[in-house]
N, C-alpha and C. Protein backbone atom coordinates (compact mmCIF):
# COMPACT_ATOMS: atom_id res chain seq x y z
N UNK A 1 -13.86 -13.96 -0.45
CA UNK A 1 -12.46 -14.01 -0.81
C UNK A 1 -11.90 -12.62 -1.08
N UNK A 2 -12.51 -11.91 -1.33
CA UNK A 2 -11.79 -9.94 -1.51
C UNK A 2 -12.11 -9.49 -0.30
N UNK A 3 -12.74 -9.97 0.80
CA UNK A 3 -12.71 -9.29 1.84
C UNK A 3 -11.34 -8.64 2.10
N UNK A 4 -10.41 -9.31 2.81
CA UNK A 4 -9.29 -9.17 2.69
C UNK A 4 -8.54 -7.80 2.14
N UNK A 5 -8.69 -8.17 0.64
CA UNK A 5 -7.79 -7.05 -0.13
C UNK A 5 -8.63 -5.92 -0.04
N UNK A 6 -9.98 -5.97 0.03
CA UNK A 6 -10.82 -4.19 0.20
C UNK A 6 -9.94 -4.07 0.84
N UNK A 7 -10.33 -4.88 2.53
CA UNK A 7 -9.68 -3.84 3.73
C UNK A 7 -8.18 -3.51 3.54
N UNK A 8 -7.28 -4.16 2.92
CA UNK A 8 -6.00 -4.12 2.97
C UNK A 8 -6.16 -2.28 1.87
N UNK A 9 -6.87 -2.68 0.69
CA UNK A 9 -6.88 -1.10 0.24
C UNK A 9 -7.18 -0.31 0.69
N UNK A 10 -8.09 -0.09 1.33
CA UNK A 10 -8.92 0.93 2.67
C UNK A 10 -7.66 1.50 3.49
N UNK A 11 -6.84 0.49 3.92
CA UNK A 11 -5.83 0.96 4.80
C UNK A 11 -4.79 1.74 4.22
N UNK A 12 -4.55 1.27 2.61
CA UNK A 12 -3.27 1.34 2.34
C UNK A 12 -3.88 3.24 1.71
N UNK A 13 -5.13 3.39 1.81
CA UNK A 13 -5.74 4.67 0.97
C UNK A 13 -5.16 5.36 2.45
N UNK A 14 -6.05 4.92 3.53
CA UNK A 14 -5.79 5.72 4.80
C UNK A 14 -4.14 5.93 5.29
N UNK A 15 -3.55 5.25 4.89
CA UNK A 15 -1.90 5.50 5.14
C UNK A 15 -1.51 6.52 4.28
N UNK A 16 -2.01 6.57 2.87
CA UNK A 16 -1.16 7.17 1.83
C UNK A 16 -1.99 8.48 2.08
N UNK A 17 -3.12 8.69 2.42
CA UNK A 17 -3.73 10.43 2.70
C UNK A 17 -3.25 10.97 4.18
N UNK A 18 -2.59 10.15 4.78
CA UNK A 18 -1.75 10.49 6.03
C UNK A 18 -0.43 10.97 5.42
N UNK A 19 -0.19 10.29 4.59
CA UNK A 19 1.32 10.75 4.38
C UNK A 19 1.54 12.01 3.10
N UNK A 20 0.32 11.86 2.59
CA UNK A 20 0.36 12.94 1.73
C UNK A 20 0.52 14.42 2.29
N UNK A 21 -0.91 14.00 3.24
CA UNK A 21 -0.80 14.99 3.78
C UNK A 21 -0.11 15.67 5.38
N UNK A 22 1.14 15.12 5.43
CA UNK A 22 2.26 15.77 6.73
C UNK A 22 2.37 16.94 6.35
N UNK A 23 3.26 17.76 7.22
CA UNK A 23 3.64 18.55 6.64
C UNK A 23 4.72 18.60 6.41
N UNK A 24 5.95 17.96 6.52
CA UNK A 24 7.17 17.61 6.07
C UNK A 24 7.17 16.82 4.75
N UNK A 25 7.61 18.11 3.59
CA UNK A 25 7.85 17.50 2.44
C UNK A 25 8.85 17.12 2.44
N UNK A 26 10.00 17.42 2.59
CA UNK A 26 11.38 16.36 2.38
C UNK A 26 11.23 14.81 2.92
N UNK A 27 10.37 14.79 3.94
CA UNK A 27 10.87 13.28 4.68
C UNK A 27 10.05 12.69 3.61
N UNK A 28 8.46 12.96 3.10
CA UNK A 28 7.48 12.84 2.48
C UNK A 28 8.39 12.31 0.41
N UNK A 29 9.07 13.30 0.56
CA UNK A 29 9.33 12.81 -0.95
C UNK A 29 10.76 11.86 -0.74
N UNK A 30 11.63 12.01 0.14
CA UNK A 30 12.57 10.94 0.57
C UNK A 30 11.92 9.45 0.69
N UNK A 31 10.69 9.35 1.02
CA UNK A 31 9.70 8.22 1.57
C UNK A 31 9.28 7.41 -0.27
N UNK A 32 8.85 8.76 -0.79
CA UNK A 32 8.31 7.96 -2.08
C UNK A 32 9.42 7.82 -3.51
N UNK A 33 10.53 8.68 -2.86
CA UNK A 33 12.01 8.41 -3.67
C UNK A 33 12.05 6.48 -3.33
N UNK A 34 12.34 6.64 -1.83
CA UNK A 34 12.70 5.29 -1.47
C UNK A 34 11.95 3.64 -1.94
N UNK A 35 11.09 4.41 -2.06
CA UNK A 35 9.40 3.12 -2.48
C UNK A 35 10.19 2.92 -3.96
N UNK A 36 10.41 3.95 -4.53
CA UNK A 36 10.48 3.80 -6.10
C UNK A 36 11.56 2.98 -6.38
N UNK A 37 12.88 3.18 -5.69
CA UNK A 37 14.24 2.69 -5.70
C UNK A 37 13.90 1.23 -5.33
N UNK A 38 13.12 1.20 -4.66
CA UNK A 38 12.43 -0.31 -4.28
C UNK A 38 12.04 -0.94 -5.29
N UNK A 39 11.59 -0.55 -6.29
CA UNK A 39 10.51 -1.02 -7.56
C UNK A 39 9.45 -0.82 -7.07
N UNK A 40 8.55 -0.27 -6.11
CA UNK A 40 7.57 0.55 -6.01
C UNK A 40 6.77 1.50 -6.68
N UNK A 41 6.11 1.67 -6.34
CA UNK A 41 5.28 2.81 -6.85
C UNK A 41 5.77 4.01 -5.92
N UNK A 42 5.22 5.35 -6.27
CA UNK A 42 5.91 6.70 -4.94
C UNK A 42 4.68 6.28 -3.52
N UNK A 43 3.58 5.38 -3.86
CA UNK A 43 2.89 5.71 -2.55
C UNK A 43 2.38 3.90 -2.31
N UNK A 44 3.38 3.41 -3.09
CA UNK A 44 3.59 2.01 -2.04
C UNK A 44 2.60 0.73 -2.72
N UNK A 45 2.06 1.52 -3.79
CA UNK A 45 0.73 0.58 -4.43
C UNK A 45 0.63 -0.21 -5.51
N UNK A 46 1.99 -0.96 -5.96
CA UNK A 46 2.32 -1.94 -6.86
C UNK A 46 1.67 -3.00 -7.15
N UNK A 47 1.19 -3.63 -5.51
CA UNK A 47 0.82 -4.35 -5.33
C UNK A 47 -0.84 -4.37 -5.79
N UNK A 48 -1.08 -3.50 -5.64
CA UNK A 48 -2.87 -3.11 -5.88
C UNK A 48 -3.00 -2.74 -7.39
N UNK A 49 -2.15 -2.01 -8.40
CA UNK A 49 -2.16 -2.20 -9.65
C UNK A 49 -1.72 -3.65 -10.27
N UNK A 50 -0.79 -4.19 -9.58
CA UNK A 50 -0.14 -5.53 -10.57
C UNK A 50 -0.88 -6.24 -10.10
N UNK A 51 -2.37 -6.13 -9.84
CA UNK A 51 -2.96 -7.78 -9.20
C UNK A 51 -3.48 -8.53 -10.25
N UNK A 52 -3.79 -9.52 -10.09
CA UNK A 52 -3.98 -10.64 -10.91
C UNK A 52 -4.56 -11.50 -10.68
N UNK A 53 -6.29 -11.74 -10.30
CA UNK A 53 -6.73 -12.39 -9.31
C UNK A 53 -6.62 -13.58 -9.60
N UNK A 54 -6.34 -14.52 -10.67
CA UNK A 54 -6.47 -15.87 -10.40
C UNK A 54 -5.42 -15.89 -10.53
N UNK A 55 -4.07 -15.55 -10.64
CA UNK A 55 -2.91 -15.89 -10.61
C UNK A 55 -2.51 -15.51 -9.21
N UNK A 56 -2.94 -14.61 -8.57
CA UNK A 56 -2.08 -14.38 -7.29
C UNK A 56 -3.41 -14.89 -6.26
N UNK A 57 -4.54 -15.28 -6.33
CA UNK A 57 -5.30 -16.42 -5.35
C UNK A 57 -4.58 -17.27 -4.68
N UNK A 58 -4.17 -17.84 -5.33
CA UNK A 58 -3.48 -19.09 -5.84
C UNK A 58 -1.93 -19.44 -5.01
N UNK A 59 -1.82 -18.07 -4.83
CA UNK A 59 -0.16 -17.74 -4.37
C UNK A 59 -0.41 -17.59 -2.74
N UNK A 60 -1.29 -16.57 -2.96
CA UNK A 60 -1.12 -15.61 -1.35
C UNK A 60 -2.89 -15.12 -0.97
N UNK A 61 -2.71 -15.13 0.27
CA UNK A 61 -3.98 -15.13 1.30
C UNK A 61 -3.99 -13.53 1.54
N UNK A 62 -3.08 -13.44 1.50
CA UNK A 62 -2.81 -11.94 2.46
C UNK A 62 -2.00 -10.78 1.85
N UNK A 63 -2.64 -9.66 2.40
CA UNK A 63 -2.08 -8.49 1.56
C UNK A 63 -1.07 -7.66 2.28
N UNK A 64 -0.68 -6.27 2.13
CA UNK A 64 0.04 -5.44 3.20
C UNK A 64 -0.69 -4.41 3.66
N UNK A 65 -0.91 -4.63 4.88
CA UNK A 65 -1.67 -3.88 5.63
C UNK A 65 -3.19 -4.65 6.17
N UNK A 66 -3.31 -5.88 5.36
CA UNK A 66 -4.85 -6.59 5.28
C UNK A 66 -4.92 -7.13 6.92
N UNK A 67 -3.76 -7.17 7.63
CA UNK A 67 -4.57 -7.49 9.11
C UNK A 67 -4.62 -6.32 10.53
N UNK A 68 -3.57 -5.86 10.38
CA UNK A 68 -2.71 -4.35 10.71
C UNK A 68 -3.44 -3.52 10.74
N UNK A 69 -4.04 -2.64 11.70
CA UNK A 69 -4.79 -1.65 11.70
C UNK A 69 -4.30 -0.66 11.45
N UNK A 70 -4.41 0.71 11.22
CA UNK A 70 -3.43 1.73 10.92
C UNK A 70 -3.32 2.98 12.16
N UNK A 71 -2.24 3.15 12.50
CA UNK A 71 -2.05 3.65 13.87
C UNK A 71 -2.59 5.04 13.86
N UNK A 72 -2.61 5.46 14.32
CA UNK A 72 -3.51 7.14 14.35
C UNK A 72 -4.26 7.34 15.36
């Protein structure tokens, strides 16, 4: 049953050390301005701090990024 969310974290690590590291800081801090204005976190990971495993089991199967490979 965490299969799932590893890989979904795995990805969401491999997205966020891609984006850390661009070299365009403006688009880069425009990106984690925008996440925040969202109720986000700056690198998209709300979801991976606010978990709650028997409360969100229960809810949802699936994470962001958990089937989605990451383009590169």
């Amino acid at each position: 049953m965490r299969i799932p969310r590893a890989h979904a974290v795995q990805r969401q690590s491999l997205a966020n050390s891609r984006l850390v590291h661009a070299g365009d800081w403006e688009r880069r801090r425009e990106q984690f301005r925008a996440r925040e204005r969202g109720g986000d976190t700056p690198l998209g990971m709300s979801w991976i701090y606010g978990y709650e495993p028997e409360a969100e089991w229960a809810v949802r199967r699936e994470y962001p990024l958990s089937a989605a490979p990451v383009a590169g």
